[in-house]
C-alpha atoms as a PDB file:
ATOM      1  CA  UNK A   1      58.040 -48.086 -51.250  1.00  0.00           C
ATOM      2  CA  UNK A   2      55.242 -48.012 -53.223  1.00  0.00           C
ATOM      3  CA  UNK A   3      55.545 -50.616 -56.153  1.00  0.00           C
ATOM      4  CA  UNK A   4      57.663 -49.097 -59.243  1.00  0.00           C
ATOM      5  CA  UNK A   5      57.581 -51.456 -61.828  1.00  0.00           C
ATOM      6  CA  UNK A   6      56.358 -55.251 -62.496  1.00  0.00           C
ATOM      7  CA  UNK A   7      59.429 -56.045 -64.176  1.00  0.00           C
ATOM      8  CA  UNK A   8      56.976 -55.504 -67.219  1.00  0.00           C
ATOM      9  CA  UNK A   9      55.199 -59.204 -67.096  1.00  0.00           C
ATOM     10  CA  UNK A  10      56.636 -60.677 -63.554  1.00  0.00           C
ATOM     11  CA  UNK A  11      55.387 -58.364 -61.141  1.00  0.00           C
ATOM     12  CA  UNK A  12      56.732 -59.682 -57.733  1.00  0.00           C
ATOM     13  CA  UNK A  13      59.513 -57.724 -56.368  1.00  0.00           C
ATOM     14  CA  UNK A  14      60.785 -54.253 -54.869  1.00  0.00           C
ATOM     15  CA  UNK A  15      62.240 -51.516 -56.141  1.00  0.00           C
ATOM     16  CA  UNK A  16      64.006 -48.547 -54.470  1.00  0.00           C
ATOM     17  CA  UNK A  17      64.058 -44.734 -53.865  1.00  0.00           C
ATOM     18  CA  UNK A  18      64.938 -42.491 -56.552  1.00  0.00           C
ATOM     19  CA  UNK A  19      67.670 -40.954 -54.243  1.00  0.00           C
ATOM     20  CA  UNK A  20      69.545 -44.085 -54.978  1.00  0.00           C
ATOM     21  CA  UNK A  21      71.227 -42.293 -57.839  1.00  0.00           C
ATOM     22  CA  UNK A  22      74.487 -41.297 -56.781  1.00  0.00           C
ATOM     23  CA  UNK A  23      77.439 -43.457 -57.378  1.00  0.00           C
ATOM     24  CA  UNK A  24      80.154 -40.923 -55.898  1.00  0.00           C
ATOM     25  CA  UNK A  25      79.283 -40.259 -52.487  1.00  0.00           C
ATOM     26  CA  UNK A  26      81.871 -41.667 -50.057  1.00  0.00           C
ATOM     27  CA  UNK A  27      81.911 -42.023 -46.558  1.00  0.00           C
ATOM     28  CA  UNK A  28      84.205 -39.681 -44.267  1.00  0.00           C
ATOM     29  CA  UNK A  29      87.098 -40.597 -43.947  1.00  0.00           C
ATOM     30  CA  UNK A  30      89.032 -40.114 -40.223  1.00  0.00           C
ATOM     31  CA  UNK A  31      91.686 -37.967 -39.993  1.00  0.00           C
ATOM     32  CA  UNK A  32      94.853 -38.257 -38.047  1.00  0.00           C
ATOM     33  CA  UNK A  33      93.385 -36.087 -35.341  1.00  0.00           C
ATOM     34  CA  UNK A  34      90.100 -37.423 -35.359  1.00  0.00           C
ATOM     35  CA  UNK A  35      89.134 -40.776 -34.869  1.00  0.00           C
ATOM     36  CA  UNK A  36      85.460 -42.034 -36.510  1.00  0.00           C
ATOM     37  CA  UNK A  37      83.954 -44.755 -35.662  1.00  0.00           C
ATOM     38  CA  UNK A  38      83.023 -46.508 -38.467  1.00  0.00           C
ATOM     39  CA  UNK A  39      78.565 -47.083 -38.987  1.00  0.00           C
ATOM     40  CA  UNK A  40      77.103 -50.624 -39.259  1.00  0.00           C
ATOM     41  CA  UNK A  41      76.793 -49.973 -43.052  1.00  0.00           C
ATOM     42  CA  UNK A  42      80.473 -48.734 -43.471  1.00  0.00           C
ATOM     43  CA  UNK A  43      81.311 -52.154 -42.101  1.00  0.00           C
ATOM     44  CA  UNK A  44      78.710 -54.027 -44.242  1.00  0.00           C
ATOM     45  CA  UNK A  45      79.641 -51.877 -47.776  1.00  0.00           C
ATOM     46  CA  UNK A  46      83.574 -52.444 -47.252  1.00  0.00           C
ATOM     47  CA  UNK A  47      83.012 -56.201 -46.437  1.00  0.00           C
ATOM     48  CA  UNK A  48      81.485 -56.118 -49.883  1.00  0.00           C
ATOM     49  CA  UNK A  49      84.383 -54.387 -51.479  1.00  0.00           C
ATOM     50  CA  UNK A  50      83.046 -50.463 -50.953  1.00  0.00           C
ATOM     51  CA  UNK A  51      86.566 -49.467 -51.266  1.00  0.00           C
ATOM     52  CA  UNK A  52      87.258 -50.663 -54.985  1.00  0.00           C
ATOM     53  CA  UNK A  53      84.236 -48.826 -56.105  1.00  0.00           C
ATOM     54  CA  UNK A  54      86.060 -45.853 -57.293  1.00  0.00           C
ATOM     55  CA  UNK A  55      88.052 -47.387 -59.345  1.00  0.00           C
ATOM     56  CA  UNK A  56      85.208 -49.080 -61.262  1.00  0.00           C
ATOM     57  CA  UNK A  57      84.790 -47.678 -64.889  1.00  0.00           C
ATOM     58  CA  UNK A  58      81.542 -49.908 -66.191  1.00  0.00           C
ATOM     59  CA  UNK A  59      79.652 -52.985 -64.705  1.00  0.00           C
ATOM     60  CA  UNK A  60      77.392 -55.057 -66.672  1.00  0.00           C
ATOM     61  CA  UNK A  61      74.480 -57.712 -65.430  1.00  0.00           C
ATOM     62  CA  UNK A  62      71.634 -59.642 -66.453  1.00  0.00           C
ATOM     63  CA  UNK A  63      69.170 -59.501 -64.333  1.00  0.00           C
ATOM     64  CA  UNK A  64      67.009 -63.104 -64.004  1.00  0.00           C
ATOM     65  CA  UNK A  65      63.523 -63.666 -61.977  1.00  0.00           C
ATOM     66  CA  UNK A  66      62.255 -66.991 -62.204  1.00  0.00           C
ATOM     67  CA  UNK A  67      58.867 -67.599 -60.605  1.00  0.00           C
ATOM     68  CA  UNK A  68      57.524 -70.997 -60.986  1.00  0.00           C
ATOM     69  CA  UNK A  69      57.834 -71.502 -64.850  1.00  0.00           C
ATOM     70  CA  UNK A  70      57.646 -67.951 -65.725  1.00  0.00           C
ATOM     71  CA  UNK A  71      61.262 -66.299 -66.713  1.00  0.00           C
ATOM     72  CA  UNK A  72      62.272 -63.015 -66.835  1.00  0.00           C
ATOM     73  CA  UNK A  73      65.717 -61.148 -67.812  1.00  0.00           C
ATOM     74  CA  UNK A  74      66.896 -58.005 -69.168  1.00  0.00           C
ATOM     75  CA  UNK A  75      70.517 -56.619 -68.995  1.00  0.00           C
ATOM     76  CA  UNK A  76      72.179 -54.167 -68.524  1.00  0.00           C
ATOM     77  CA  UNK A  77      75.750 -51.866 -69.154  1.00  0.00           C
ATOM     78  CA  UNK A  78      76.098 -48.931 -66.283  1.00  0.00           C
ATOM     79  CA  UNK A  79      79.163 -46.359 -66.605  1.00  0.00           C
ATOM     80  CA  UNK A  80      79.173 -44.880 -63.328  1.00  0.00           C
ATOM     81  CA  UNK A  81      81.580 -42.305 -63.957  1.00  0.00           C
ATOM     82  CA  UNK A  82      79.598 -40.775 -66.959  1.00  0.00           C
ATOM     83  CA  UNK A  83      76.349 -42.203 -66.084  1.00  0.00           C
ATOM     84  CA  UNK A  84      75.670 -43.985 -69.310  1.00  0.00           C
ATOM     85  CA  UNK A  85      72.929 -46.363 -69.249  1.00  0.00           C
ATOM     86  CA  UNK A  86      72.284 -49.166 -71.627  1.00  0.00           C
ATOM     87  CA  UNK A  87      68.970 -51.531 -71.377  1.00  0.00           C
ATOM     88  CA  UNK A  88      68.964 -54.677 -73.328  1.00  0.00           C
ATOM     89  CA  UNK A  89      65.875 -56.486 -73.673  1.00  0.00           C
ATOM     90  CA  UNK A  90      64.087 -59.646 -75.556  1.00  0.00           C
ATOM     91  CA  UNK A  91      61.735 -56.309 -77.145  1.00  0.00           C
ATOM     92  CA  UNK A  92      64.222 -53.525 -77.308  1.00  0.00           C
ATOM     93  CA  UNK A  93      67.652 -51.719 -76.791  1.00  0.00           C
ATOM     94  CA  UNK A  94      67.804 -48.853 -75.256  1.00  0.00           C
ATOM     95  CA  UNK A  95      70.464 -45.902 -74.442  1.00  0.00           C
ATOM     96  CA  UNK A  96      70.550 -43.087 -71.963  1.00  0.00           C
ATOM     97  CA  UNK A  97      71.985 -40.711 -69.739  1.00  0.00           C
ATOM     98  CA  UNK A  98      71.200 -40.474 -66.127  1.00  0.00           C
ATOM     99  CA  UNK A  99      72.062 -36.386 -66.121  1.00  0.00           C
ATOM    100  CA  UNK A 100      69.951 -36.106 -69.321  1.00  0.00           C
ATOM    101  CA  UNK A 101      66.912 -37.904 -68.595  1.00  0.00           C
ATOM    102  CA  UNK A 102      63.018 -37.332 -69.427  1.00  0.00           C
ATOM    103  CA  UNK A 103      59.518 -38.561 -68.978  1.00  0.00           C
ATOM    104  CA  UNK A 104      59.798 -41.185 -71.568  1.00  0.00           C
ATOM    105  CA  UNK A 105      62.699 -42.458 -70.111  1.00  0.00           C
ATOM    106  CA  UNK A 106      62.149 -42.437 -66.415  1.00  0.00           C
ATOM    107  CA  UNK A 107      60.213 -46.091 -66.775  1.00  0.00           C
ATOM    108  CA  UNK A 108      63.515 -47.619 -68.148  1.00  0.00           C
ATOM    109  CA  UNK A 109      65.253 -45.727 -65.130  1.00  0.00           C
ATOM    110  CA  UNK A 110      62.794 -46.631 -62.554  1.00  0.00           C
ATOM    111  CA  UNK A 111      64.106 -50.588 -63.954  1.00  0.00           C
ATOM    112  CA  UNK A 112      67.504 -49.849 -63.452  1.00  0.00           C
ATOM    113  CA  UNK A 113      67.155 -48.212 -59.859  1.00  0.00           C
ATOM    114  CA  UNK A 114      65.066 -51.277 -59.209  1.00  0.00           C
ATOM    115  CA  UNK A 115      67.854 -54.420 -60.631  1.00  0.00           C
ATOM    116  CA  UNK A 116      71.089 -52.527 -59.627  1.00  0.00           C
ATOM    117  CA  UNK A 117      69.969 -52.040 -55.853  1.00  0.00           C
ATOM    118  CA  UNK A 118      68.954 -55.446 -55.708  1.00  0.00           C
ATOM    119  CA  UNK A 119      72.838 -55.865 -57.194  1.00  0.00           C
ATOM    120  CA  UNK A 120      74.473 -53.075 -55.064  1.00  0.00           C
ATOM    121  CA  UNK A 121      72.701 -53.359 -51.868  1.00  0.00           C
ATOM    122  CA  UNK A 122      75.604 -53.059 -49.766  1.00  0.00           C
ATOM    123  CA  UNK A 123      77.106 -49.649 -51.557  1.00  0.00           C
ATOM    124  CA  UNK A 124      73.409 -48.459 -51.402  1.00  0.00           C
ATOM    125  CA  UNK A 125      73.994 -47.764 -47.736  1.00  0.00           C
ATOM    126  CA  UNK A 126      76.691 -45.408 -48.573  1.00  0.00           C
ATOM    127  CA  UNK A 127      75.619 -43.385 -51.739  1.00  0.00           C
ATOM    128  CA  UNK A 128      71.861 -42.916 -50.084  1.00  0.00           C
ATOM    129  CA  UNK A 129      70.108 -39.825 -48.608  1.00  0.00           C
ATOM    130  CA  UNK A 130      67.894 -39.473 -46.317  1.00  0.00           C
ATOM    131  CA  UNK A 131      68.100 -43.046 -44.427  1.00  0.00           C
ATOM    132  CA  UNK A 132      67.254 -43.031 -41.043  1.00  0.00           C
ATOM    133  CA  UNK A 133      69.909 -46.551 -39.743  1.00  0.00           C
ATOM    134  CA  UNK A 134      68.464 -48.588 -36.830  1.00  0.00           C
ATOM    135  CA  UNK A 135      71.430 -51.535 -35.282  1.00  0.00           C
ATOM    136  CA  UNK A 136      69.877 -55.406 -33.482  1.00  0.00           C
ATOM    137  CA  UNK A 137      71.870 -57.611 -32.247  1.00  0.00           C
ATOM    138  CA  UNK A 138      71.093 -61.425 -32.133  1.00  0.00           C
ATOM    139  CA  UNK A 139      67.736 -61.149 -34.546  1.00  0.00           C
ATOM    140  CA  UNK A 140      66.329 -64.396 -35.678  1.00  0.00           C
ATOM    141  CA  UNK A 141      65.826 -63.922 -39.528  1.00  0.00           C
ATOM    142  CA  UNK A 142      63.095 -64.459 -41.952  1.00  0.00           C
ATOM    143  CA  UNK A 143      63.797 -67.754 -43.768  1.00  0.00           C
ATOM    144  CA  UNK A 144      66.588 -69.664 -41.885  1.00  0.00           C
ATOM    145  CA  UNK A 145      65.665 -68.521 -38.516  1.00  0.00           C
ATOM    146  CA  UNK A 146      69.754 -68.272 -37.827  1.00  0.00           C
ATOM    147  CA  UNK A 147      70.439 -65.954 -35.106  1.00  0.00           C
ATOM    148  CA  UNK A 148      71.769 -63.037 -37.274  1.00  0.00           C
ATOM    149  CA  UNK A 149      72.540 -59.478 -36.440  1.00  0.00           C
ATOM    150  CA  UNK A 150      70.651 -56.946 -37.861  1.00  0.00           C
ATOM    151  CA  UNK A 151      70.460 -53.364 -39.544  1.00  0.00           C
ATOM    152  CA  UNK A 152      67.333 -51.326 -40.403  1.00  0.00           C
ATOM    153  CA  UNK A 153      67.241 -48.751 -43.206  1.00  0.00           C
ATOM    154  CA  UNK A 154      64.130 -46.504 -43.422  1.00  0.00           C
ATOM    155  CA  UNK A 155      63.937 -43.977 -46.673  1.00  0.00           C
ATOM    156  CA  UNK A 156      62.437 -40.372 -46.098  1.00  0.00           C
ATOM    157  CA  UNK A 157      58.787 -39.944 -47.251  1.00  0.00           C
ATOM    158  CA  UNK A 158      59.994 -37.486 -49.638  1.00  0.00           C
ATOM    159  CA  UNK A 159      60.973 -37.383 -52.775  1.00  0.00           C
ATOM    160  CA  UNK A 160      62.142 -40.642 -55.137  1.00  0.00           C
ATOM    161  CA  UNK A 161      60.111 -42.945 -57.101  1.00  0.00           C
ATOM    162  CA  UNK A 162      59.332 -45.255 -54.047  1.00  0.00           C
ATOM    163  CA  UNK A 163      59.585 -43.055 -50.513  1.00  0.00           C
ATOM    164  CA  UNK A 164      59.315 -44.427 -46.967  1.00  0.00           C
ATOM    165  CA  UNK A 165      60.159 -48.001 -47.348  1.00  0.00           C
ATOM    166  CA  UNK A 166      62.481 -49.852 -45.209  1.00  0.00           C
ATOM    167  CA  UNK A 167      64.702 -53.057 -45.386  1.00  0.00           C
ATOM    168  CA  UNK A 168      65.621 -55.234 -42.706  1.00  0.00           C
ATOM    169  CA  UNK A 169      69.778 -56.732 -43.676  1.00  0.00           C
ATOM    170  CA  UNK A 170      70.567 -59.707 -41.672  1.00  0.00           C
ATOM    171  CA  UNK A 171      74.072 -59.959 -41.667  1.00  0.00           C
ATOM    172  CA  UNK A 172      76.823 -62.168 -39.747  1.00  0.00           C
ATOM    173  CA  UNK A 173      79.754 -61.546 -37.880  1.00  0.00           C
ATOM    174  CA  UNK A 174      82.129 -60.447 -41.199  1.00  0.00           C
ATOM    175  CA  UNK A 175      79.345 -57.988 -41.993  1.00  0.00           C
ATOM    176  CA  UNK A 176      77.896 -59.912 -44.941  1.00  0.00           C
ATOM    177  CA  UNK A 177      74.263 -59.946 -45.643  1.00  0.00           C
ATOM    178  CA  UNK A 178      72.688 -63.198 -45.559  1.00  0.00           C
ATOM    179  CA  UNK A 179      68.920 -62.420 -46.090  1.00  0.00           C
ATOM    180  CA  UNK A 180      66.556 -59.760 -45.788  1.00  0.00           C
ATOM    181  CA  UNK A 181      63.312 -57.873 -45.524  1.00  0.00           C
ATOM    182  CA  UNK A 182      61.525 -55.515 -47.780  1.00  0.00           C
ATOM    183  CA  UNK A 183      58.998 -53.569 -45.687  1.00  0.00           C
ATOM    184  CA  UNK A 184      56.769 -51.337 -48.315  1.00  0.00           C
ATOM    185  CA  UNK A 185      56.149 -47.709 -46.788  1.00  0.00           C
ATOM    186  CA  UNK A 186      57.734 -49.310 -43.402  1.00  0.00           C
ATOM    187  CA  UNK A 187      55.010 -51.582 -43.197  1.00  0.00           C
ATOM    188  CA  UNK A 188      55.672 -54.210 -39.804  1.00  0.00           C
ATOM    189  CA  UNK A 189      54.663 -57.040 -42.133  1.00  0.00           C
ATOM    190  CA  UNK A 190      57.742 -57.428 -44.744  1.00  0.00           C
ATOM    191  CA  UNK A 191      56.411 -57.584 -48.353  1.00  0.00           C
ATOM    192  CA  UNK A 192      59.086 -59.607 -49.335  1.00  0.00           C
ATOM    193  CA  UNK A 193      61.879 -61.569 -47.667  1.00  0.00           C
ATOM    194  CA  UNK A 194      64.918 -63.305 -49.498  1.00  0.00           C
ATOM    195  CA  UNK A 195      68.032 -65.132 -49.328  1.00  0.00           C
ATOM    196  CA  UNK A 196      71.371 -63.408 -49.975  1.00  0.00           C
ATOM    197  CA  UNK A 197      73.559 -66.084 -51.316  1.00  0.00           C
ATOM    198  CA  UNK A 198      76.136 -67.557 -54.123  1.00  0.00           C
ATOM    199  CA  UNK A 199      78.676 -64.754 -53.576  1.00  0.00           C
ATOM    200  CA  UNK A 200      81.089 -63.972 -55.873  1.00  0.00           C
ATOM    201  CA  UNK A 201      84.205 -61.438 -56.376  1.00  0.00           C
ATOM    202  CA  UNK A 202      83.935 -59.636 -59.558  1.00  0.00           C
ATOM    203  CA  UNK A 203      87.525 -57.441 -59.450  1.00  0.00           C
ATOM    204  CA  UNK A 204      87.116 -56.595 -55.802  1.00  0.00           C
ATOM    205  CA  UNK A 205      83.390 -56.298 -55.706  1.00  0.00           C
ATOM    206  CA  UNK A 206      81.677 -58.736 -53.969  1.00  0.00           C
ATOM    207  CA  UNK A 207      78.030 -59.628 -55.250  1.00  0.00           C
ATOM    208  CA  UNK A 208      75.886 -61.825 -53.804  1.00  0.00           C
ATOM    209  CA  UNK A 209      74.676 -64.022 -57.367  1.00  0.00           C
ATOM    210  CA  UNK A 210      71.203 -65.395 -55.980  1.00  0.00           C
ATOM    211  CA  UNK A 211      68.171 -64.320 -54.361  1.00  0.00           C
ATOM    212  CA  UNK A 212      65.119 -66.908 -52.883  1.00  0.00           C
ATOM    213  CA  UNK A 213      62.004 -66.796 -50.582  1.00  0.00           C
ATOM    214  CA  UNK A 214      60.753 -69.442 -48.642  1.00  0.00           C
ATOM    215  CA  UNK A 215      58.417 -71.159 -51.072  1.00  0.00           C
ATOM    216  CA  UNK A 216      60.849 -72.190 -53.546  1.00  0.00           C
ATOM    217  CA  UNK A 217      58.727 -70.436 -55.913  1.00  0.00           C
ATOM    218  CA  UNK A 218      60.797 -67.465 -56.888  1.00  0.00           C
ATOM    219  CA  UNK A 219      64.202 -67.249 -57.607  1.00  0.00           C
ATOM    220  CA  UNK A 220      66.044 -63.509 -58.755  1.00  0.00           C
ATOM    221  CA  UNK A 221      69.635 -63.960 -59.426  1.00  0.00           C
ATOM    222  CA  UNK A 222      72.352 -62.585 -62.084  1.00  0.00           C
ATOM    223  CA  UNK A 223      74.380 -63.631 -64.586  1.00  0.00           C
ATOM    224  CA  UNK A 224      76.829 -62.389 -67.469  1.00  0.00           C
ATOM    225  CA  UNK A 225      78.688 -59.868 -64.308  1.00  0.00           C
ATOM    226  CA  UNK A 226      81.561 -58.164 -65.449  1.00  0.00           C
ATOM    227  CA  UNK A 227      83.775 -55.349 -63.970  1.00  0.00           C
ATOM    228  CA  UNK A 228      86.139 -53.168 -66.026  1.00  0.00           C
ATOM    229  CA  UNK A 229      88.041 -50.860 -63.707  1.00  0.00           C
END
C-alpha cells in the first residue's frame, strides 16, 4: 500500500485498501449436498468470532499509538448496518456516512479504513475483494521467531486508497493471529511487523487489544471497546 495517512502528527503505520468497505459480505455457506471446505481465513475470522458479526449493531474504539513519548488517539463510533461514522478527536468531531461520502471527507475515511482494519483484521479476510490468499506451514515469525503457521494476503493493484500491498498473519494452531507483516506494494522487505496480543471478547468478538514491534519503541493498542448487538 502506498502510505494513506500519518495518523495526522505520528506517521508510522499502515493503512489498508479502500475495498475494505464492506461489512456484509459473508462467506458461503455449505449446503447439505455440498460439502466446502472451509479457507485458512474462514478458520482464522470464526476463531475471532466472524459468526457474531451480523448481529453487531455499533462498535466503538479509541484508537492509541504511542511511539517513544509521543501519543496519539482518536475514537471512534461505526454503525455497520447503516454505515454511520463518527470521528472524535483532541481538534474536532466529526459525522458521516460511508454511502454519502465526498472529497472533503475521504481523509477522515481513509483514518477509519486505516484504525478499524488494524481492529478487524481477522473479518477483513472475509468482507475483502480482490485478495489473492497464499497458506505456509511451520514459518518462523518476525519478532518471536516461534514456529507459526502462516497466511499471505496480497490486494489487487487496482482500485482503493492503498492497492497491491500484502500482509503476512502468523497464526497458531486455534487459528489466532499472533503477529504479522505489513509488506507495502508487496515489497519482500516488510515495512512493518507487530505483535498481536492482549485479546479480549467484546460480546462474541474477539479483538486482539495491543500491537508492538521489536524495538519497544512503538506501541498501537485500543481502549474504550464496546459492542452493542
Amino acid at each position: 500500500m502506498k502510505t494513506l495517512l500519518s495518523i495526522f502528527i505520528v506517521a508510522i503505520f499502515f493503512s489498508c485498501n479502500s475495498k475494505k468497505n464492506s461489512n456484509t459480505n459473508m462467506y458461503d455457506t455449505p449446503t447439505d449436498s455440498i460439502v466446502v471446505a472451509e479457507t485458512t481465513a474462514a478458520k482464522i475470522a470464526r476463531a475471532n468470532g466472524f459468526d457474531e458479526w451480523k448481529n453487531v449493531s455499533e462498535i466503538a474504539f479509541t484508537f492509541n499509538v504511542d511511539r517513544g513519548e509521543n501519543h496519539f488517539d482518536r475514537s471512534w463510533i461505526w454503525k455497520p448496518n447503516t454505515g454511520d461514522v463518527t470521528m472524535i478527536s483532541a481538534k474536532d468531531t466529526v459525522s458521516y456516512n460511508r454511502s454519502k461520502m465526498d472529497s472533503l471527507i475521504m481523509k477522515t475515511d481513509g483514518a477509519f479504513i486505516n484504525d478499524k482494519y488494524w481492529l478487524l483484521a481477522p473479518y477483513q479476510l472475509m468482507w475483502d475483494d480482490g485478495i489473492t490468499f497464499s497458506d505456509k506451514e511451520g514459518a518462523v515469525s518476525p519478532i518471536s521467531k516461534d514456529t507459526l503457521d502462516q497466511l499471505t494476503i496480497v490486494y489487487g493493484n487496482d482500485g482503493g486508497y492503498t492497492p497491491g500491498d500484502a500482509y503476512d498473519f502468523f497464526y497458531d494452531k486455534n487459528y489466532k493471529i499472533k503477529e504479522w507483516n505489513y509488506r507495502q506494494g508487496n515489497a519482500e522487505k516488510p515495512s512493518m511487523s507487530t505483535t498481536w496480543e492482549d485479546y479480549e471478547n467484546f460480546s462474541g468478538l474477539e479483538i486482539a487489544k495491543t500491537h508492538k514491534d521489536s524495538t519497544g519503541n512503538f506501541k498501537l493498542y485500543f481502549t474504550n471497546i464496546s459492542v452493542k448487538k
